[in-house]
PDB file of N, CA and C in Angstrom:
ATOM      1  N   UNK A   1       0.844  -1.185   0.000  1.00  0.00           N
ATOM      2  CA  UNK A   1       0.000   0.000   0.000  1.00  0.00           C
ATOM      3  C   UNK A   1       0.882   1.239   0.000  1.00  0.00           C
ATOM      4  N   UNK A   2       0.705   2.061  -0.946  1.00  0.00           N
ATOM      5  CA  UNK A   2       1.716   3.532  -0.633  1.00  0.00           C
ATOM      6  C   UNK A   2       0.394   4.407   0.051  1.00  0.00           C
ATOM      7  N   UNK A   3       1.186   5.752  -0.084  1.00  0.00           N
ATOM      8  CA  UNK A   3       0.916   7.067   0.985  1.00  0.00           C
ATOM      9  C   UNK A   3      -0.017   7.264   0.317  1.00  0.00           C
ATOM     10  N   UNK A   4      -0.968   7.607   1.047  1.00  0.00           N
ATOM     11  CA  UNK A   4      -2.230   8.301   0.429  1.00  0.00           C
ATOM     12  C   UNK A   4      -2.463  10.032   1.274  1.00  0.00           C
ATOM     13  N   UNK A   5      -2.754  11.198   0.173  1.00  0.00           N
ATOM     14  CA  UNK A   5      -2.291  12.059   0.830  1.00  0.00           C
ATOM     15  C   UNK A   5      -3.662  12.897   0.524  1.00  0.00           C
ATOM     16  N   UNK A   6      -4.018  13.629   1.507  1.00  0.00           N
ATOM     17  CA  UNK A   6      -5.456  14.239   1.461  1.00  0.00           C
ATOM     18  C   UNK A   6      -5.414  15.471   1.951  1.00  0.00           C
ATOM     19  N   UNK A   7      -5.880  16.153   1.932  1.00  0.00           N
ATOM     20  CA  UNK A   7      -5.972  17.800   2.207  1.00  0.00           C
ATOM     21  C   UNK A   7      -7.310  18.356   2.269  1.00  0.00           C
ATOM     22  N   UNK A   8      -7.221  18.924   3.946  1.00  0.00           N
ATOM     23  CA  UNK A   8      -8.378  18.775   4.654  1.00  0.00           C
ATOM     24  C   UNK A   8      -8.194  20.188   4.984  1.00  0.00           C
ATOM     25  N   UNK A   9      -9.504  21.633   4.265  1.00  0.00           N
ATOM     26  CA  UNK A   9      -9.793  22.390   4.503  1.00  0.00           C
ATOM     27  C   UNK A   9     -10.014  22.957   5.805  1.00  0.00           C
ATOM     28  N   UNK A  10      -9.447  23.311   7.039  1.00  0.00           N
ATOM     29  CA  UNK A  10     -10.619  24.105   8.230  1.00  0.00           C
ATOM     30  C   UNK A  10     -10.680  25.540   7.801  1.00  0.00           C
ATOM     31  N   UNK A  11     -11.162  25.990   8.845  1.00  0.00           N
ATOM     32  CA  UNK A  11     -11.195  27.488   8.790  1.00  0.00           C
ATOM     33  C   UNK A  11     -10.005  28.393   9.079  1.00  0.00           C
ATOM     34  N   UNK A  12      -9.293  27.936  10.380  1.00  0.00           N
ATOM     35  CA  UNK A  12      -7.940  28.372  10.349  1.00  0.00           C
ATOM     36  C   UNK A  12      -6.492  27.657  10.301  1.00  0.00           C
ATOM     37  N   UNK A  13      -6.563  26.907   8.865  1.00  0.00           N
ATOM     38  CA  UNK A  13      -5.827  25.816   9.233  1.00  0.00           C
ATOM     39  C   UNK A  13      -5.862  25.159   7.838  1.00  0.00           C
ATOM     40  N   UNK A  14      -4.956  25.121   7.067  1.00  0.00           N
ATOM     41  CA  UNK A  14      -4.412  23.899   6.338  1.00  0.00           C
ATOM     42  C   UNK A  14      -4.089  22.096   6.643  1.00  0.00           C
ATOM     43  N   UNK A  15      -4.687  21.059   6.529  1.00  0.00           N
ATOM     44  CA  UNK A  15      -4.107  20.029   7.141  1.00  0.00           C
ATOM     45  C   UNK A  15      -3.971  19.178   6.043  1.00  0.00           C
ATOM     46  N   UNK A  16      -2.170  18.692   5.613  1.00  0.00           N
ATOM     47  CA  UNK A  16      -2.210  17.604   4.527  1.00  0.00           C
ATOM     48  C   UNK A  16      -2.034  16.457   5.326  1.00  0.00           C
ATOM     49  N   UNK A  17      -2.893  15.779   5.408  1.00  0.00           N
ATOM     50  CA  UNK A  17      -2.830  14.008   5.855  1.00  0.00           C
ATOM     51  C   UNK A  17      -2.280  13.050   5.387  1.00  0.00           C
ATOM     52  N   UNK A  18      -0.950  12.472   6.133  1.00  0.00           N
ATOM     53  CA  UNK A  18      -0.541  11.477   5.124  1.00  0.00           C
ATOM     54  C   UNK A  18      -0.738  10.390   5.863  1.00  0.00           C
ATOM     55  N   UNK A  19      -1.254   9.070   5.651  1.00  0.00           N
ATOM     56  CA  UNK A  19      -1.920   7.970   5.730  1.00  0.00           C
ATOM     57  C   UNK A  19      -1.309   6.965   4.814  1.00  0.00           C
ATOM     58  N   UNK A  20      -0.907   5.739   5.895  1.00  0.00           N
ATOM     59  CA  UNK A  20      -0.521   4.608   4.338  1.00  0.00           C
ATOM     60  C   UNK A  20       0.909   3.501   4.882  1.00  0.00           C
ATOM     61  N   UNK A  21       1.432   2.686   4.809  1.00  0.00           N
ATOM     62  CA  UNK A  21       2.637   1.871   4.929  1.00  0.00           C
ATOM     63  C   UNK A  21       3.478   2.182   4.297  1.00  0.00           C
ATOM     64  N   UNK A  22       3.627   2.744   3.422  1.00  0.00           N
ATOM     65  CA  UNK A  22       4.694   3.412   2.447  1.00  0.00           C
ATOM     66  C   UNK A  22       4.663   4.336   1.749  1.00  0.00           C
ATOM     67  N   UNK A  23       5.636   5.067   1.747  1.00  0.00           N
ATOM     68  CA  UNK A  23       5.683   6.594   1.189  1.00  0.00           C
ATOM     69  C   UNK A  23       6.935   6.068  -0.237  1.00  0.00           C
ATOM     70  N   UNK A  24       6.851   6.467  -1.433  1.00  0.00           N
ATOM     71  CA  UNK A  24       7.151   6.227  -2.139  1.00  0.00           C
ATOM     72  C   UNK A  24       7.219   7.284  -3.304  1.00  0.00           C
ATOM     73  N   UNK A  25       8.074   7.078  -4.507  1.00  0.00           N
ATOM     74  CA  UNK A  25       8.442   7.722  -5.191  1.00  0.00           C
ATOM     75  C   UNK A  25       7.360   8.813  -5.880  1.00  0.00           C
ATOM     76  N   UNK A  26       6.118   8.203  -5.944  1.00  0.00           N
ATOM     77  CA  UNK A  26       4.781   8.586  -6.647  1.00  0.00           C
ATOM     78  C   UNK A  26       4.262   8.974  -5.273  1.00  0.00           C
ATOM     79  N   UNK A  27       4.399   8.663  -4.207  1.00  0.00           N
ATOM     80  CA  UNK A  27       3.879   9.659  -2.796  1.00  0.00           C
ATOM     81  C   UNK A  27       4.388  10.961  -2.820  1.00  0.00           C
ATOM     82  N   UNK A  28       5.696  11.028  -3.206  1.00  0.00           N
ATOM     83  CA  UNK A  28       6.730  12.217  -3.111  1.00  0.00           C
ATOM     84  C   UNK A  28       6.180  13.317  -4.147  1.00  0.00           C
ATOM     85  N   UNK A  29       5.577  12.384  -5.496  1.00  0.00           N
ATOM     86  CA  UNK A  29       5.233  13.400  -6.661  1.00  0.00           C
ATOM     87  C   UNK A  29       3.640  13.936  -6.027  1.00  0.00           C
ATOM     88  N   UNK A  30       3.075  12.932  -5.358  1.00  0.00           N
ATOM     89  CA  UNK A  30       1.629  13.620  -5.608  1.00  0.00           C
ATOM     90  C   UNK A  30       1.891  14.494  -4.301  1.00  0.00           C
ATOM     91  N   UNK A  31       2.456  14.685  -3.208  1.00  0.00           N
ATOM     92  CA  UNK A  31       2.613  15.509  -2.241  1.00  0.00           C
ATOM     93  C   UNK A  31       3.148  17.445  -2.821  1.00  0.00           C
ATOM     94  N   UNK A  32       4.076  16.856  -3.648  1.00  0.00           N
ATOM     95  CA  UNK A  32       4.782  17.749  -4.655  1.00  0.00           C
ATOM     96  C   UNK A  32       3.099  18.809  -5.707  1.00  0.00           C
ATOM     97  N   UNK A  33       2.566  17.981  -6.312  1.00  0.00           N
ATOM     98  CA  UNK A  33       1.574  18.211  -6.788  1.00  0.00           C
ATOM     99  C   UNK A  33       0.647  19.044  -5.668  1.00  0.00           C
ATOM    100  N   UNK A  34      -0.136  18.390  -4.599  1.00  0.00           N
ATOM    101  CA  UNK A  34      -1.064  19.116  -3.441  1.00  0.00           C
ATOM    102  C   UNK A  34      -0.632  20.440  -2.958  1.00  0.00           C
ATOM    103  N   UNK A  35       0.813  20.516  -2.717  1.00  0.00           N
ATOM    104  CA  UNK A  35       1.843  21.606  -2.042  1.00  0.00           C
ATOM    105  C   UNK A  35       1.552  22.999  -3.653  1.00  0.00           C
ATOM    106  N   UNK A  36       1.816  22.400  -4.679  1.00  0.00           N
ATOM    107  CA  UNK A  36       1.635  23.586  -5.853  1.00  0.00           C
ATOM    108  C   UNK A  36       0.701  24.109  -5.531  1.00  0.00           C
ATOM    109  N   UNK A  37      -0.606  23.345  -6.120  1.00  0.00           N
ATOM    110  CA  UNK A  37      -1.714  23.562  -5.769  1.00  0.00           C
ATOM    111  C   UNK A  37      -2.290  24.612  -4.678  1.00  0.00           C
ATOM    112  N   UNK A  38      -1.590  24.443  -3.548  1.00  0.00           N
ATOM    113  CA  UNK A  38      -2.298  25.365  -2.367  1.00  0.00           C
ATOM    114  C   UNK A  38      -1.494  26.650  -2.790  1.00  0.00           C
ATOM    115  N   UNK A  39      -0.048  26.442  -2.982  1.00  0.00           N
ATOM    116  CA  UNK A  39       0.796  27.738  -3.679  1.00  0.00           C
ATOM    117  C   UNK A  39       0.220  28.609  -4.432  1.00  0.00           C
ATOM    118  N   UNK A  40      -0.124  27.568  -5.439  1.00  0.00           N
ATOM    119  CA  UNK A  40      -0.735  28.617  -6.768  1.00  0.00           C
ATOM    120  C   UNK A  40      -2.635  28.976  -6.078  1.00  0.00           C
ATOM    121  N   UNK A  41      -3.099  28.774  -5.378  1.00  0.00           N
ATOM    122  CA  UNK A  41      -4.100  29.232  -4.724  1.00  0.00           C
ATOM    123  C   UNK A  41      -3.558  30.302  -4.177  1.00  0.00           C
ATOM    124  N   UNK A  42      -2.635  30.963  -3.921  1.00  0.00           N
ATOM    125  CA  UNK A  42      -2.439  32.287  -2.593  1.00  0.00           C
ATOM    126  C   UNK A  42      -2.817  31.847  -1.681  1.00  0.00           C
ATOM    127  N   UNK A  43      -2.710  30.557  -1.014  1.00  0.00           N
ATOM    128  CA  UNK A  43      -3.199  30.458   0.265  1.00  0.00           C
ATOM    129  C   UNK A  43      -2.313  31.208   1.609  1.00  0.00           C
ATOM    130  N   UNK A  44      -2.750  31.330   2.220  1.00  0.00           N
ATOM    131  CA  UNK A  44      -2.262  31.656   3.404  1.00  0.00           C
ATOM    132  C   UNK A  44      -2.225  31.402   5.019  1.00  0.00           C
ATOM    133  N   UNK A  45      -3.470  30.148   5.372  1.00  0.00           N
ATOM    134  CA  UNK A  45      -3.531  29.621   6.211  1.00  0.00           C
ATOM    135  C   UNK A  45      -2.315  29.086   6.768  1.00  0.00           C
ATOM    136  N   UNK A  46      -2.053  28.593   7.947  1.00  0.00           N
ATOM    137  CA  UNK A  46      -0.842  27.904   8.386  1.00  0.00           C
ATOM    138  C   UNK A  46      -1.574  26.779   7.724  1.00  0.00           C
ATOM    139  N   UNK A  47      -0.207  25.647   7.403  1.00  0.00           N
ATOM    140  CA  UNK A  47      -0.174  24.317   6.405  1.00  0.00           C
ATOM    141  C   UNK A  47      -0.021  23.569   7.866  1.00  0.00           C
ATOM    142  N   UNK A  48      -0.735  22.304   8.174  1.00  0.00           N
ATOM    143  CA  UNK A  48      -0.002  21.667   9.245  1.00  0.00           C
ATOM    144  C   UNK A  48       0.456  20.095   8.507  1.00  0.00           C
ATOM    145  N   UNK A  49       1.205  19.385   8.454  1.00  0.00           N
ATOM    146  CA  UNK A  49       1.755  18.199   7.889  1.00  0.00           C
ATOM    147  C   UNK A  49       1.478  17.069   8.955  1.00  0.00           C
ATOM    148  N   UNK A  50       0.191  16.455   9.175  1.00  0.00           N
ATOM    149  CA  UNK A  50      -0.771  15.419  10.107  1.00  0.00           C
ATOM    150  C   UNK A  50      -0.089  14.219   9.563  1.00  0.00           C
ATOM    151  N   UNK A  51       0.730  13.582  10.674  1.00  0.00           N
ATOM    152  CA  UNK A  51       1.187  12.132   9.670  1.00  0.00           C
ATOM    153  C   UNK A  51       0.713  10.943  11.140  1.00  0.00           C
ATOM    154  N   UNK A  52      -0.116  11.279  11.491  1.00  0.00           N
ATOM    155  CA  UNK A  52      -0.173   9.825  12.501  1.00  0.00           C
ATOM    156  C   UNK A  52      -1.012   8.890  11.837  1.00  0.00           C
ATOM    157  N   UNK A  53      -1.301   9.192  10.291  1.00  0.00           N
ATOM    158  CA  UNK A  53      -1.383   7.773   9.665  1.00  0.00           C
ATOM    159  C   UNK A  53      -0.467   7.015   9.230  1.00  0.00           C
ATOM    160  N   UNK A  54       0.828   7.274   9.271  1.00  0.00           N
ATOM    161  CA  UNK A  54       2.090   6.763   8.889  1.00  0.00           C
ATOM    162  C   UNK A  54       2.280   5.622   9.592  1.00  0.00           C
ATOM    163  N   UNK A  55       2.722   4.730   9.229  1.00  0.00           N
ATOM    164  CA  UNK A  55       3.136   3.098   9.700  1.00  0.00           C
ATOM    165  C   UNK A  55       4.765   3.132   9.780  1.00  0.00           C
ATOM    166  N   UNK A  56       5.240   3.508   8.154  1.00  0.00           N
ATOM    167  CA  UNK A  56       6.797   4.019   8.103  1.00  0.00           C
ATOM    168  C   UNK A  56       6.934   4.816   7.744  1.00  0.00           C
ATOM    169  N   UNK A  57       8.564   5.276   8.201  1.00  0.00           N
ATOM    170  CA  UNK A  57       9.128   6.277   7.385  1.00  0.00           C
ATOM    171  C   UNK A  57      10.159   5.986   7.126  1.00  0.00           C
ATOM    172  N   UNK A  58      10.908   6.334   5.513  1.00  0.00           N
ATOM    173  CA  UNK A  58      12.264   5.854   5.316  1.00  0.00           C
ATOM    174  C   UNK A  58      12.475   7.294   4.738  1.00  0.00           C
ATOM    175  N   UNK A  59      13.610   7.260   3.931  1.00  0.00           N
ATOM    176  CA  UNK A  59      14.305   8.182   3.423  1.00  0.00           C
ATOM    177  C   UNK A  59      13.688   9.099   2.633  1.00  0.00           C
ATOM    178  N   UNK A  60      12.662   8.481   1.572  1.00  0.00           N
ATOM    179  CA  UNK A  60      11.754   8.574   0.897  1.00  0.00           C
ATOM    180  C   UNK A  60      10.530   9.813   0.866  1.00  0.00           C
ATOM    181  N   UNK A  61      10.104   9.331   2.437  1.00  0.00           N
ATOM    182  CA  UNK A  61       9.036  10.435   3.234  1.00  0.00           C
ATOM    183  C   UNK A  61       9.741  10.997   3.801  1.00  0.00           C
ATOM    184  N   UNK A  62      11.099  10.991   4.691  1.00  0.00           N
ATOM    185  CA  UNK A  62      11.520  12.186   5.076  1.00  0.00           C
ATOM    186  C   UNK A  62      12.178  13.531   3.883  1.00  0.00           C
ATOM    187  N   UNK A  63      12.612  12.743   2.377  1.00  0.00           N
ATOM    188  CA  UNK A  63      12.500  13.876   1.406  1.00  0.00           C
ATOM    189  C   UNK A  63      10.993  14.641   1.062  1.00  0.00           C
ATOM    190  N   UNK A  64      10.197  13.813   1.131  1.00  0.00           N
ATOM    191  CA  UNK A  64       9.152  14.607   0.430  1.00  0.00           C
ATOM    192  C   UNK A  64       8.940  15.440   1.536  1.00  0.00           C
ATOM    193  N   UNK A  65       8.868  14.877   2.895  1.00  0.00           N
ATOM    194  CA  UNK A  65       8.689  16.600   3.813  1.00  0.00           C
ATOM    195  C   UNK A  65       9.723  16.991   3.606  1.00  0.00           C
ATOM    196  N   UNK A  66      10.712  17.163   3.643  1.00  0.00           N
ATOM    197  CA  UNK A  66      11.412  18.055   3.351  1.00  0.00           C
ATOM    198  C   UNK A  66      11.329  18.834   2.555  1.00  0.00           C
ATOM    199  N   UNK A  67      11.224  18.278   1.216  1.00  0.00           N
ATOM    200  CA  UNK A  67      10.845  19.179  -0.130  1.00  0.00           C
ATOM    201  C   UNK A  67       9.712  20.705   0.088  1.00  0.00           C
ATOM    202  N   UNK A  68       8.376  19.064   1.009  1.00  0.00           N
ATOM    203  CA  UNK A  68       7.406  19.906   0.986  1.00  0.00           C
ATOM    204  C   UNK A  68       7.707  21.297   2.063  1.00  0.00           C
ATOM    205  N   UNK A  69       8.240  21.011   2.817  1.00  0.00           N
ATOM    206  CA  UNK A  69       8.527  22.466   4.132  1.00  0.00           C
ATOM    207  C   UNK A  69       9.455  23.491   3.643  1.00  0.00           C
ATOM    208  N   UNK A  70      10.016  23.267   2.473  1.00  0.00           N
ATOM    209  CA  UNK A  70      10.971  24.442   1.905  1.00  0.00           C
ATOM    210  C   UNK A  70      10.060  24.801   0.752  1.00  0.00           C
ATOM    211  N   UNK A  71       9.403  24.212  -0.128  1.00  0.00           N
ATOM    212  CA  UNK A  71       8.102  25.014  -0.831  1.00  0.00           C
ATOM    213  C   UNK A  71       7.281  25.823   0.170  1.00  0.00           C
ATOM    214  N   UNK A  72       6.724  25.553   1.171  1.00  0.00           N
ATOM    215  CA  UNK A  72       6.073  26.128   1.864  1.00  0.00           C
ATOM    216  C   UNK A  72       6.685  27.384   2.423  1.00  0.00           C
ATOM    217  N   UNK A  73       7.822  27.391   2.797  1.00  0.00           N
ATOM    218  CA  UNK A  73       8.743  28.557   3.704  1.00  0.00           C
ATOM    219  C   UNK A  73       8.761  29.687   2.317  1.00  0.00           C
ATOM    220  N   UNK A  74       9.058  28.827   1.344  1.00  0.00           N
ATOM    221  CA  UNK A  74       9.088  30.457   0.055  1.00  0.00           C
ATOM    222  C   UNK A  74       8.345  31.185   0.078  1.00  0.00           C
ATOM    223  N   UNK A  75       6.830  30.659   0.537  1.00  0.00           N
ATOM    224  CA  UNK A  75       5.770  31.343   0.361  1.00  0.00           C
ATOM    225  C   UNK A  75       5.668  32.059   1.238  1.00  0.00           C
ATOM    226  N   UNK A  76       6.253  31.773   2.411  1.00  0.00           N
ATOM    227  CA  UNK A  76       6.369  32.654   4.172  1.00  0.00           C
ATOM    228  C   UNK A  76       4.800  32.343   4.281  1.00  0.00           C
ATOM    229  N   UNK A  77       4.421  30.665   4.339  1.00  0.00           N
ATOM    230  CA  UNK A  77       3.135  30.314   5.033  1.00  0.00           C
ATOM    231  C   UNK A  77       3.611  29.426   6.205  1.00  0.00           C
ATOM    232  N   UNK A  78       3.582  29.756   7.524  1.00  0.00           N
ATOM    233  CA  UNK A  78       3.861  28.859   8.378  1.00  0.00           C
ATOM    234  C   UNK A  78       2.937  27.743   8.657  1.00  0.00           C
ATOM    235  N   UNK A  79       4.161  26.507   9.098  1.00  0.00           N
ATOM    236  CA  UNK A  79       3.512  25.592   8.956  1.00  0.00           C
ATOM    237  C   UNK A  79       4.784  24.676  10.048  1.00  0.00           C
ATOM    238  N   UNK A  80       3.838  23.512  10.275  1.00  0.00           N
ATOM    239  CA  UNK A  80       4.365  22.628  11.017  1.00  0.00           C
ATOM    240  C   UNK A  80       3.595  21.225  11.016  1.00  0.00           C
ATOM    241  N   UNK A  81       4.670  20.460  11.529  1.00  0.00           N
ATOM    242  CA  UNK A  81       4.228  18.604  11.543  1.00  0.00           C
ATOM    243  C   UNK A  81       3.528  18.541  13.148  1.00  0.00           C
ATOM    244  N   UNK A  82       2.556  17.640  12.485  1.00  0.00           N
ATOM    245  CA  UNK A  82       2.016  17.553  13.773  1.00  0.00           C
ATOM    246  C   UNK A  82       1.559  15.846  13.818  1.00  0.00           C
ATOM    247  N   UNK A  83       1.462  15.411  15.196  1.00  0.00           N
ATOM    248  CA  UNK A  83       0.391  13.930  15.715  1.00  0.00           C
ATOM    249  C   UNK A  83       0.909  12.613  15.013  1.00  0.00           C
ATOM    250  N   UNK A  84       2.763  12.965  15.109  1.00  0.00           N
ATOM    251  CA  UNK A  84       3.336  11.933  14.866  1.00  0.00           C
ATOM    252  C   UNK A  84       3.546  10.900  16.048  1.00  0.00           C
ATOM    253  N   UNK A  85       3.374   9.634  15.451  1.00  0.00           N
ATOM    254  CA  UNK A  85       3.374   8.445  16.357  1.00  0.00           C
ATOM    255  C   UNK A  85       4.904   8.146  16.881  1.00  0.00           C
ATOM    256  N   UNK A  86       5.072   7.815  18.273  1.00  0.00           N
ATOM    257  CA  UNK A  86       6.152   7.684  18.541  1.00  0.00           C
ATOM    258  C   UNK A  86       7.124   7.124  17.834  1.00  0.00           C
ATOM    259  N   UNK A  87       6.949   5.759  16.984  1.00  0.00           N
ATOM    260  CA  UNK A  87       8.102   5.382  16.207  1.00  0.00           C
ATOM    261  C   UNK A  87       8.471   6.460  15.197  1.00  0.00           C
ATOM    262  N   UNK A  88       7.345   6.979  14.961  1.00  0.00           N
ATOM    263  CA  UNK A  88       7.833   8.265  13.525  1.00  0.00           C
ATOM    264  C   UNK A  88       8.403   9.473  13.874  1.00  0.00           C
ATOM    265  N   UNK A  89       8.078   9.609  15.268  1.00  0.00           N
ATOM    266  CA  UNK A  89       8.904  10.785  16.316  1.00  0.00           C
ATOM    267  C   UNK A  89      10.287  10.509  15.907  1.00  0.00           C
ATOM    268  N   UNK A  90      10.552   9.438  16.489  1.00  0.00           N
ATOM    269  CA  UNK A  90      12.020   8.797  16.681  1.00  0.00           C
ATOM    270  C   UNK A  90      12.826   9.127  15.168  1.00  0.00           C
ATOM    271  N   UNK A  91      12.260   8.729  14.115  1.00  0.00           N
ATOM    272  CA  UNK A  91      12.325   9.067  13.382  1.00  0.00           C
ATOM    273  C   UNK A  91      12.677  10.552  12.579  1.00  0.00           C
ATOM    274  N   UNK A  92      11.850  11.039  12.977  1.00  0.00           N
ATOM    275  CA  UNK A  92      12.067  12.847  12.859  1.00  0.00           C
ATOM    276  C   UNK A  92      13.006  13.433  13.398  1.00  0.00           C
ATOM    277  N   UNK A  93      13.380  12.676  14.945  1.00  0.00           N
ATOM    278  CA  UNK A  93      14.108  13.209  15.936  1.00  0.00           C
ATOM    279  C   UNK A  93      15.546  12.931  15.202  1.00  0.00           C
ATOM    280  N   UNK A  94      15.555  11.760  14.629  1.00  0.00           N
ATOM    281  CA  UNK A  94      17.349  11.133  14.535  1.00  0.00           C
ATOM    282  C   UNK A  94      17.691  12.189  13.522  1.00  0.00           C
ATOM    283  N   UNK A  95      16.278  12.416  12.508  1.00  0.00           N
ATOM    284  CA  UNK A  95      16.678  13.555  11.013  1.00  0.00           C
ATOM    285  C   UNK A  95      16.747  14.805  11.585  1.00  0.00           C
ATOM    286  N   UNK A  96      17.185  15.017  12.690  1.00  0.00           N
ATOM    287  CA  UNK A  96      16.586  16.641  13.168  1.00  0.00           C
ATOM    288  C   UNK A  96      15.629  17.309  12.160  1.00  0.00           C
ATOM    289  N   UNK A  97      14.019  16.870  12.651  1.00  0.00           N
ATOM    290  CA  UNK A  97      13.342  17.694  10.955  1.00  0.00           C
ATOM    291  C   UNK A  97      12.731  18.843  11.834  1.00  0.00           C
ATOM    292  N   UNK A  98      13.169  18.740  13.072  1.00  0.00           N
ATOM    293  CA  UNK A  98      12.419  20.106  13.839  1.00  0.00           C
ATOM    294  C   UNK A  98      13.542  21.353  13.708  1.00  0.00           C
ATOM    295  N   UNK A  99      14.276  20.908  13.072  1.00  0.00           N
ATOM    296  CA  UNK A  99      15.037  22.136  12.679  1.00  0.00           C
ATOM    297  C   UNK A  99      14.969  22.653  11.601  1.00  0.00           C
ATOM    298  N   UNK A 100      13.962  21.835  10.491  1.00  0.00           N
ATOM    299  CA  UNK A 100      13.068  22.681   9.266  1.00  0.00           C
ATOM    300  C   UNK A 100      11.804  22.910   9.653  1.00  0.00           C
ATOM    301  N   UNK A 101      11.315  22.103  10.470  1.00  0.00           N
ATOM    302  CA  UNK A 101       9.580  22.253  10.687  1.00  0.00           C
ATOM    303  C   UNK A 101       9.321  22.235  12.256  1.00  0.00           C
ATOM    304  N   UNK A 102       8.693  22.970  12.689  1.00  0.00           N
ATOM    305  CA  UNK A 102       8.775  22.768  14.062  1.00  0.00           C
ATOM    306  C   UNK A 102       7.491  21.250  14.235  1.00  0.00           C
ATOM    307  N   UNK A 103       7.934  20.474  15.116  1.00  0.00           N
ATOM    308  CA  UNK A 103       6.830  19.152  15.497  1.00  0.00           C
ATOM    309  C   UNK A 103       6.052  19.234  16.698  1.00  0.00           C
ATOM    310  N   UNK A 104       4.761  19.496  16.444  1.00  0.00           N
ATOM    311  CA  UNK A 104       4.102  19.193  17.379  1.00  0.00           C
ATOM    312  C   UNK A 104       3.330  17.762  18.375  1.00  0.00           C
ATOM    313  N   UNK A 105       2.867  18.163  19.314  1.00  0.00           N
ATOM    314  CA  UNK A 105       1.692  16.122  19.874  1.00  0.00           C
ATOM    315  C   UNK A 105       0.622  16.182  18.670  1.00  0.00           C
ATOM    316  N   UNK A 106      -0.145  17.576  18.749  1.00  0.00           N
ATOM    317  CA  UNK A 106      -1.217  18.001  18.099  1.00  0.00           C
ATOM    318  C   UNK A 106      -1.584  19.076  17.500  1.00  0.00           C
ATOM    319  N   UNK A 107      -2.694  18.970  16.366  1.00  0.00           N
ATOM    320  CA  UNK A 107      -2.929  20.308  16.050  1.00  0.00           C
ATOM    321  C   UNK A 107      -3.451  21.586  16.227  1.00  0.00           C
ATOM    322  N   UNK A 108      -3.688  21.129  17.239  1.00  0.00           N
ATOM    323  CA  UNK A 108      -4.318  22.759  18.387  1.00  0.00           C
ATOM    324  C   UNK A 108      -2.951  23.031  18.949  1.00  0.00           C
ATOM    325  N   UNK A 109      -1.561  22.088  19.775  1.00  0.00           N
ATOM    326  CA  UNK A 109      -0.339  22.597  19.832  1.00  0.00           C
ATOM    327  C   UNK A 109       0.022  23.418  18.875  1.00  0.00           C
ATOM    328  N   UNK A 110      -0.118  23.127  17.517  1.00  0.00           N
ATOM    329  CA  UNK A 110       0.880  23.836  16.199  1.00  0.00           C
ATOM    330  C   UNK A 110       0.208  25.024  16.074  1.00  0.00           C
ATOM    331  N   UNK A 111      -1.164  24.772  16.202  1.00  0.00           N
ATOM    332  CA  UNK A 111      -1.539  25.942  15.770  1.00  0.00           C
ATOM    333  C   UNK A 111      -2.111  27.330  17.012  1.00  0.00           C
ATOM    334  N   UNK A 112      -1.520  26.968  18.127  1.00  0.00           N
ATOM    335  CA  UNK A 112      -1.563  27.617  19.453  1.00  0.00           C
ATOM    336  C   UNK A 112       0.156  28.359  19.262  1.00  0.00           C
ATOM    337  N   UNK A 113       0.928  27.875  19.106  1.00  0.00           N
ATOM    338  CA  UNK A 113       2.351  28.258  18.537  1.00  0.00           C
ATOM    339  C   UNK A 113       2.595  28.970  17.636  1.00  0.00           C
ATOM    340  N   UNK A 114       1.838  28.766  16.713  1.00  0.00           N
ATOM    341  CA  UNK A 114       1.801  29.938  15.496  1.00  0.00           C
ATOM    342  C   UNK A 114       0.932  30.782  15.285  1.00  0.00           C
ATOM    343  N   UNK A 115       0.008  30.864  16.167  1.00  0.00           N
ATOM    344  CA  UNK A 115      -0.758  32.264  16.647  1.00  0.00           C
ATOM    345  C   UNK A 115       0.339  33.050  17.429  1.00  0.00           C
ATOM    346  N   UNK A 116       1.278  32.871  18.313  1.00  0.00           N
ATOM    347  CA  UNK A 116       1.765  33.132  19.126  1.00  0.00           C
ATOM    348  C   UNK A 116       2.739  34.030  17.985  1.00  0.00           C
ATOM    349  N   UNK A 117       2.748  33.531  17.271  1.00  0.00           N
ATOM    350  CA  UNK A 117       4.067  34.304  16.209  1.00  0.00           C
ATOM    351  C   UNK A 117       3.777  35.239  15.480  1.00  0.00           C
TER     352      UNK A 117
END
């Protein structure tokens, strides 16, 4: 099964959901694709990156966030990972990715933090 990636409107709040056992080459493109998309919209909501549907993460999904959090920063739309599962913590933690994206437990954390800013 690869990543299945969804993008969930609120009112103050961007949320791309990634969901799935594997993040993969065609996960990376359609994430790539969703991220334009909100770009070329002028959006401006904070983006939050929801991955506690994730099972794994390899090298793979930690490029496509990556990719995706430096598209996002051009735009100066803040944004952050949020309601990662402890193994995928661990994960994030070894990549230091909180030193591109800040990580939250949840998305009232991320987005209590970036009101603050």
């Amino acid at each position: 099964m690869s990543c299945l990636i969804q993008v969930v409107r609120k009112p103050d709040l961007i949320v791309i959901q990634l969901v799935g056992e594997a993040f993969c080459l065609q996960s990376i493109q359609e994430m790539r694709i969703c991220v334009e998309g909100l770009m070329d919209s002028d959006e401006t909501r904070p983006i939050a990156i929801c991955t506690d549907g994730l099972s794994l993460v390899g090298s793979s999904c930690l490029s496509g966030i990556i990719e995706t959090a430096f598209e996002i920063r051009k735009h100066k739309i803040p944004a952050f990972i949020a309601e990662a599962r402890p193994d995928v913590l661990d994960v994030f933690n070894i990549a230091s990715l909180h030193s591109i994206l800040p990580i939250y437990d949840t998305l009232e954390d991320g987005m209590e933090a970036v009101s603050k800013n």
